[in-house]
C-alpha atoms as a PDB file:
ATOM      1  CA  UNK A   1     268.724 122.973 -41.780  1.00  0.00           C
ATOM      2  CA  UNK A   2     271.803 124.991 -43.113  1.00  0.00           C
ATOM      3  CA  UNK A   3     273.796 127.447 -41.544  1.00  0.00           C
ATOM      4  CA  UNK A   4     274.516 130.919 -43.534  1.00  0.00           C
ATOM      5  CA  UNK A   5     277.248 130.037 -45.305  1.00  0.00           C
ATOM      6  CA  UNK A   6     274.998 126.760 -46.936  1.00  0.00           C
ATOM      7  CA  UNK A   7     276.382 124.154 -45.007  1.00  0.00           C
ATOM      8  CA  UNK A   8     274.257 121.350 -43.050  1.00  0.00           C
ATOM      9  CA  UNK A   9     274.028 121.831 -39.363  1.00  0.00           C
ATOM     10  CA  UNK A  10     274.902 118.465 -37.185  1.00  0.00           C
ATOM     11  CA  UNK A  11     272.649 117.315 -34.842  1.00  0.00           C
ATOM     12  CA  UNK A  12     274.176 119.103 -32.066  1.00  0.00           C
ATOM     13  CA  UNK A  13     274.315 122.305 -33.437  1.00  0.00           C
ATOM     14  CA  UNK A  14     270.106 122.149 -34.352  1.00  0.00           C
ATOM     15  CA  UNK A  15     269.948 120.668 -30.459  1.00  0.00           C
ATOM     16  CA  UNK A  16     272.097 123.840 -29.382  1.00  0.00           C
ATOM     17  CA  UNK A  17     269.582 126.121 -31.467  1.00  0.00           C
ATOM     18  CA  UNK A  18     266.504 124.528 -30.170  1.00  0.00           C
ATOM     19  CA  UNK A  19     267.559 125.346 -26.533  1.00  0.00           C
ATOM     20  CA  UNK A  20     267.907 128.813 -27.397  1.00  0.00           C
ATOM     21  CA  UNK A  21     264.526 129.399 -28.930  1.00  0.00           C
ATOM     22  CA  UNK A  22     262.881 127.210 -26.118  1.00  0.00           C
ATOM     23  CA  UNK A  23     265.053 129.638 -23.370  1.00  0.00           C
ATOM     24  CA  UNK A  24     263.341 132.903 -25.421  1.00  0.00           C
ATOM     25  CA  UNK A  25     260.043 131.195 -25.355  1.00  0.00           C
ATOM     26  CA  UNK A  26     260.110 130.518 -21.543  1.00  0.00           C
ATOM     27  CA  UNK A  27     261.069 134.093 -21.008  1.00  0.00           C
ATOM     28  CA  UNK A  28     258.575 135.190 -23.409  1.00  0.00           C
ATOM     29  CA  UNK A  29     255.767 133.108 -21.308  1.00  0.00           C
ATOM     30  CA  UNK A  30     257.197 134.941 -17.871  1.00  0.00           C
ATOM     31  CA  UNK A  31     259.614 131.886 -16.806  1.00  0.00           C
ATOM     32  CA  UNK A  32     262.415 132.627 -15.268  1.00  0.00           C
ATOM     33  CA  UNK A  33     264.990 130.840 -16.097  1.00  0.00           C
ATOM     34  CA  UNK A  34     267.497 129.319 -13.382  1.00  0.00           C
ATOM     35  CA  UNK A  35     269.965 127.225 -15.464  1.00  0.00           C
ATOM     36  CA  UNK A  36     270.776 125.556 -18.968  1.00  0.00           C
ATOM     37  CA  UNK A  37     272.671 122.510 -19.083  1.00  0.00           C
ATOM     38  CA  UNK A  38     272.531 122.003 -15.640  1.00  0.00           C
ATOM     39  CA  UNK A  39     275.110 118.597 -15.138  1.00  0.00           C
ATOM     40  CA  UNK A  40     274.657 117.058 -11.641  1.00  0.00           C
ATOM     41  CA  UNK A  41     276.957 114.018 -10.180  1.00  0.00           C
ATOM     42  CA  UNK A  42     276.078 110.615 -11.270  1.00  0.00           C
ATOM     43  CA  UNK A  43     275.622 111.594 -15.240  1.00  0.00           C
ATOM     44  CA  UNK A  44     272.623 113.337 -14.455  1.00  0.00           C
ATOM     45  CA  UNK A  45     271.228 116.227 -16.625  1.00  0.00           C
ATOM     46  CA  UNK A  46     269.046 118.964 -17.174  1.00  0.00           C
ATOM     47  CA  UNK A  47     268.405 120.904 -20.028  1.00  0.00           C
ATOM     48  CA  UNK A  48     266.479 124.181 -18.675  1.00  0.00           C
ATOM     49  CA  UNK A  49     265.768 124.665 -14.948  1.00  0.00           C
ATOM     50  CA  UNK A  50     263.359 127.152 -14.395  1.00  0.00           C
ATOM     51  CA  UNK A  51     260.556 128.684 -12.488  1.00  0.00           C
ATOM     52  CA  UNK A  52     257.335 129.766 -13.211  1.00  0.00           C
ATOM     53  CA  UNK A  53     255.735 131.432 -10.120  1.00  0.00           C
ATOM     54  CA  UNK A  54     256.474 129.244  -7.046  1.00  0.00           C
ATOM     55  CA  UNK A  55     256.875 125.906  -9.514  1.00  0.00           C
ATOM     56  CA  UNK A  56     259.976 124.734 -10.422  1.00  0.00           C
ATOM     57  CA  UNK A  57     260.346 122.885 -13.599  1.00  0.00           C
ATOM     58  CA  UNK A  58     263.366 120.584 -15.008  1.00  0.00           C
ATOM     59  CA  UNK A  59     262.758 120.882 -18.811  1.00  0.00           C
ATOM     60  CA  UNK A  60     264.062 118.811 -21.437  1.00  0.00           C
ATOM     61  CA  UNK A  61     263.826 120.089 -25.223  1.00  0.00           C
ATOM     62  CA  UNK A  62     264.023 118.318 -28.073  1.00  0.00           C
ATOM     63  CA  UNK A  63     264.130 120.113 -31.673  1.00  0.00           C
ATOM     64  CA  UNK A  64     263.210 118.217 -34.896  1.00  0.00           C
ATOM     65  CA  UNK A  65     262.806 119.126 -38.527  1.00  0.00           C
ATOM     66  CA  UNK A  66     259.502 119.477 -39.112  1.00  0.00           C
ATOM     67  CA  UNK A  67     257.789 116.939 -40.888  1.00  0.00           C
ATOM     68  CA  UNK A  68     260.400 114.348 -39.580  1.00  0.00           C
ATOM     69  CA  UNK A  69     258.414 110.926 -39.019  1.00  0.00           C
ATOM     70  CA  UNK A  70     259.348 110.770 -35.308  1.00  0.00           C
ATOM     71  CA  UNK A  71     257.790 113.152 -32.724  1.00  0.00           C
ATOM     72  CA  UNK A  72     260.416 115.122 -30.455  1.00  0.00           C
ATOM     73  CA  UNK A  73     258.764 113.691 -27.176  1.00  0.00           C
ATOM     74  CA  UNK A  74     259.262 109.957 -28.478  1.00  0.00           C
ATOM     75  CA  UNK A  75     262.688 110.722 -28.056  1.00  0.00           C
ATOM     76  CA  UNK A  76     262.770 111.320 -24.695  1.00  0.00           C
ATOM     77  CA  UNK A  77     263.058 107.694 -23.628  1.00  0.00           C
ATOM     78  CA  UNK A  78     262.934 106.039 -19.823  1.00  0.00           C
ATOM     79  CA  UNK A  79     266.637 106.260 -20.090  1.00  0.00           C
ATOM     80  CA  UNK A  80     266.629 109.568 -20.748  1.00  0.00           C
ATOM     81  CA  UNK A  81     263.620 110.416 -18.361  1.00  0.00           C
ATOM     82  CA  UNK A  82     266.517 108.535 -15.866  1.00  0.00           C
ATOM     83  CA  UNK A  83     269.039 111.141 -16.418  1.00  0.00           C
ATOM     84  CA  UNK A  84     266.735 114.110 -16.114  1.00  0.00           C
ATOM     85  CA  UNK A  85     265.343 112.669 -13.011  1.00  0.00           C
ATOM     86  CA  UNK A  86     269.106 112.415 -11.414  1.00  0.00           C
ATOM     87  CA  UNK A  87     269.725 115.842 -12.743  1.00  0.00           C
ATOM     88  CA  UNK A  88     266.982 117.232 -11.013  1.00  0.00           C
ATOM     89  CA  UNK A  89     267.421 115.341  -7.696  1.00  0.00           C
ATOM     90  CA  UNK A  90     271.058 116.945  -7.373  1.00  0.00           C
ATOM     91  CA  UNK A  91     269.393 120.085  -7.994  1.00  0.00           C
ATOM     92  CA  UNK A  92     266.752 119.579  -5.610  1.00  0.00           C
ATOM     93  CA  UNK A  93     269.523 118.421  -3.229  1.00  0.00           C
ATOM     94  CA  UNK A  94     271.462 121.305  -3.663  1.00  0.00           C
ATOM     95  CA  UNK A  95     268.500 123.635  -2.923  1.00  0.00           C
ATOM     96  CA  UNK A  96     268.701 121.865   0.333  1.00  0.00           C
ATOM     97  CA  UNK A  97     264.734 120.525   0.360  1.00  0.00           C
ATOM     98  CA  UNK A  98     261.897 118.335  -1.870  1.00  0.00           C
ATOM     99  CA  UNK A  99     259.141 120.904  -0.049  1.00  0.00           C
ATOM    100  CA  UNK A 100     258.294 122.993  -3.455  1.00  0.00           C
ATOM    101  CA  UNK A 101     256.563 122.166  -5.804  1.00  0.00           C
ATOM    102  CA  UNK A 102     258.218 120.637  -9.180  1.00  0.00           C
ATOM    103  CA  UNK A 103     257.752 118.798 -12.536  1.00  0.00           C
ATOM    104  CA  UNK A 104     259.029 117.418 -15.930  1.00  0.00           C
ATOM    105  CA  UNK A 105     257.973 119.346 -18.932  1.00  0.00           C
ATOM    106  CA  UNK A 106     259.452 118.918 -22.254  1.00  0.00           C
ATOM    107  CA  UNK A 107     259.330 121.423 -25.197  1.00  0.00           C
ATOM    108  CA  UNK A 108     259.204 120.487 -28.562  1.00  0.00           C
ATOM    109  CA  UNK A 109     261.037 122.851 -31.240  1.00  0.00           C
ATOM    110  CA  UNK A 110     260.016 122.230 -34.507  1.00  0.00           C
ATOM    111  CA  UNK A 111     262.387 123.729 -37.282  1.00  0.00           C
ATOM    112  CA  UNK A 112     260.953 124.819 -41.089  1.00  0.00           C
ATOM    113  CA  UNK A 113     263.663 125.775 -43.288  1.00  0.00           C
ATOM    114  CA  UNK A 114     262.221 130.000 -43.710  1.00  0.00           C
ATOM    115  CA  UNK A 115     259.930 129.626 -41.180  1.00  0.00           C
ATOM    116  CA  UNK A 116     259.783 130.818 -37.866  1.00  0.00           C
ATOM    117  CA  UNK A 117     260.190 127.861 -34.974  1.00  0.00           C
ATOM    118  CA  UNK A 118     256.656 126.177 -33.403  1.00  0.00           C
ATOM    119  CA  UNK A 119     257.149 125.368 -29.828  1.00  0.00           C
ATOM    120  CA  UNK A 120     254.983 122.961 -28.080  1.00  0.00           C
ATOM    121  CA  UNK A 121     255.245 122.920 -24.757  1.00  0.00           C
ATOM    122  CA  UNK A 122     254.075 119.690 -22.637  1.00  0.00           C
ATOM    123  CA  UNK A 123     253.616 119.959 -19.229  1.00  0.00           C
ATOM    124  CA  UNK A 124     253.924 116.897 -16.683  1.00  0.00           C
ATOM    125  CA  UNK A 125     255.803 115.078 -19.504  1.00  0.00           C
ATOM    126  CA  UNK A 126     256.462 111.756 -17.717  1.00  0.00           C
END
């Protein structure tokens, strides 16, 4: 991926660009959207926090050119899963109760240089 002046994007910058499409696909799909880059105590994290009707979801995306060997959900390791799951519990904590329903999706973003982005959106991830 390049940016418009022709250089090559680092990783973070794709990441960062991944997030954003995932954010305008959740709100296309009637999510509402609660946080991004939600950073609880303890290291853990949360990508997109959001709601869809009375469920609330901790979502972690992961963007990938496409036709990279590797599939964006492989990436999302048990350490990983860790982090999400202590980013989630401080926000559970901070909503003050564990009595709604929740789950961990992840979205895939999947980037083709002139192409517009294919999300893939897995629910109950892990």
């Amino acid at each position: 991926m390049t940016a418009a002046d022709g250089s090559r994007l680092s990783h973070l910058e794709i990441g960062n660009f991944g997030e954003k499409v995932a954010v305008a696909w959740l709100r296309a799909n009637r999510y509402h959207i609660l946080a991004k880059n939600f950073r609880g105590p303890r290291k853990g994290e949360v990508d997109i926090v959001a709601r869809h009707g009375r469920l609330l979801l901790f979502i972690e995306v992961k963007t990938r050119r496409a036709g990279t060997p590797i599939r964006p959900l492989d990436a999302v390791t048990r350490e990983k899963q860790r982090l999400i799951e202590r980013g989630a519990n401080a926000w559970l904590r901070k909503l003050g109760t564990r009595e709604i329903p929740w789950r961990f999706d992840v979205i895939e973003v999947y980037l083709e240089p002139g192409e517009k982005p294919r999300v893939v959106h897995i629910r109950d991830a892990f």
